[in-house]
Protein backbone atom coordinates (compact mmCIF):
# COMPACT_ATOMS: atom_id res chain seq x y z
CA UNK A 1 -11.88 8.55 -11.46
CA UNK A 2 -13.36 5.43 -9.67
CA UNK A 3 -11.99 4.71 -6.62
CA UNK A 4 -12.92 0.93 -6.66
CA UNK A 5 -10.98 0.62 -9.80
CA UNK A 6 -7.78 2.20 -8.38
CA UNK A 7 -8.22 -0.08 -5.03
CA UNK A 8 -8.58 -3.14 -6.95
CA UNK A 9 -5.38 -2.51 -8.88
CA UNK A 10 -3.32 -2.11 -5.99
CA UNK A 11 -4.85 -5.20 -4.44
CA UNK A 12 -3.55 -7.02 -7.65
CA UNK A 13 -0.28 -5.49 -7.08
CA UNK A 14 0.24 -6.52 -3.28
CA UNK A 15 -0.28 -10.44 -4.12
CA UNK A 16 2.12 -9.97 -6.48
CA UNK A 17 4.42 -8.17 -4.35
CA UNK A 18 8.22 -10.26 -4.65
CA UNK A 19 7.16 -11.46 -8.78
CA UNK A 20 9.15 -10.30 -11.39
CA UNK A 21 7.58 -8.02 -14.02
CA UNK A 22 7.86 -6.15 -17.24
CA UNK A 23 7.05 -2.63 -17.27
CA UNK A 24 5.94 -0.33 -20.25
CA UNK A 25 6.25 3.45 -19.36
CA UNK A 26 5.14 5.86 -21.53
CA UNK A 27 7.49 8.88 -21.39
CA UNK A 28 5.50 10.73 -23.84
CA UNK A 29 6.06 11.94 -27.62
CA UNK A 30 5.98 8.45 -28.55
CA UNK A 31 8.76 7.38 -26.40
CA UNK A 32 8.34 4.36 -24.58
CA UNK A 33 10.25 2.34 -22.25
CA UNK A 34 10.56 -1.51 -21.34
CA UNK A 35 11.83 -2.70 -18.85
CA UNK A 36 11.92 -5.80 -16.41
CA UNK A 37 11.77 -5.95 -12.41
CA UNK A 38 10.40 -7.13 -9.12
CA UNK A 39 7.49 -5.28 -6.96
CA UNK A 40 9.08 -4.55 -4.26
CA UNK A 41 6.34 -3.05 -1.70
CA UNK A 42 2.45 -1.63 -2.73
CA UNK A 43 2.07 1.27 -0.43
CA UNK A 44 -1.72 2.81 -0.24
CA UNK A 45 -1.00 5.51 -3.06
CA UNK A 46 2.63 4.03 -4.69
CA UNK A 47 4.13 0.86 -5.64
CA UNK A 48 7.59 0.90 -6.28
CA UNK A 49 9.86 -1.73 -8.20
CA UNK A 50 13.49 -2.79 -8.23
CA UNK A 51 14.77 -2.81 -11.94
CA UNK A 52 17.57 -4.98 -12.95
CA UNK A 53 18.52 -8.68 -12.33
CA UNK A 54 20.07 -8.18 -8.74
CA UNK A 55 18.08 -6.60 -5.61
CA UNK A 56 21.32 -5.26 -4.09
CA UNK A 57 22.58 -3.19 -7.38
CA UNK A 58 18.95 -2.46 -9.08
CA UNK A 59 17.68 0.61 -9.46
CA UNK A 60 14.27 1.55 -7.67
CA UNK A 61 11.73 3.26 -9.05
CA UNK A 62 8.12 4.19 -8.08
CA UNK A 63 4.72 4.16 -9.74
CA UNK A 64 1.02 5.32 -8.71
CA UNK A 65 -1.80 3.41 -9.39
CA UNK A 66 -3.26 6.29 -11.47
CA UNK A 67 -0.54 5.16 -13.97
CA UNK A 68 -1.99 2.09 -14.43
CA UNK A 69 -5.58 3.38 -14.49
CA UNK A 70 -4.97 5.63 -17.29
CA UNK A 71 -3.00 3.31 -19.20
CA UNK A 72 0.85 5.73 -18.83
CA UNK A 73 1.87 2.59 -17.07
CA UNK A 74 1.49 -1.15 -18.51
CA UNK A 75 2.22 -4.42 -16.08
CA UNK A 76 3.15 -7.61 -17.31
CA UNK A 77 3.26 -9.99 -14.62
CA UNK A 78 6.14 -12.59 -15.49
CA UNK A 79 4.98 -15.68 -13.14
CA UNK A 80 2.03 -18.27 -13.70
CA UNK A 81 0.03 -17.32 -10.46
CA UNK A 82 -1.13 -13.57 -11.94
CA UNK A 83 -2.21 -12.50 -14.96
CA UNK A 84 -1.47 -9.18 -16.75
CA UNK A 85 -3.00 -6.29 -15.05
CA UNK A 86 -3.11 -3.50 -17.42
């Protein structure tokens, strides 16, 4: 796994920490899941997200950047200033 690839993903992340996203999780044996948010906080090995249109009554949930990297986790960026990042 390269380690430059992984740092550069979660570098992505933090500028877009506060946007609203979509995620696509893979929960395996071809279920998938959609869902839209807002990053919350990119910590050095997590990044976690509050789902749902209200901070105060969203649910939060938490990703690694491995998920990204190997494609179990996709991340639509909703806003103008970043682009899709996996």
């Amino acid at each position: 796994m390269d380690r430059n690839t992984i740092s550069q993903i979660r570098k992505e992340l933090e500028s877009c920490v506060g946007k609203r996203i979509q995620l696509k999780a893979n929960k395996g044996r071809k279920k998938t899941c959609i869902k839209e948010g807002i990053v919350e906080n990119a910590y050095p090995s997590i990044f976690t997200v509050i789902l749902g249109n209200d901070v105060n009554s969203g649910r939060k949930v938490s990703y690694s950047y491995t998920d990204i990297l190997t494609h179990t986790v996709e991340v639509k960026i909703m806003s103008s200033t970043c682009d899709k990042i996996a």
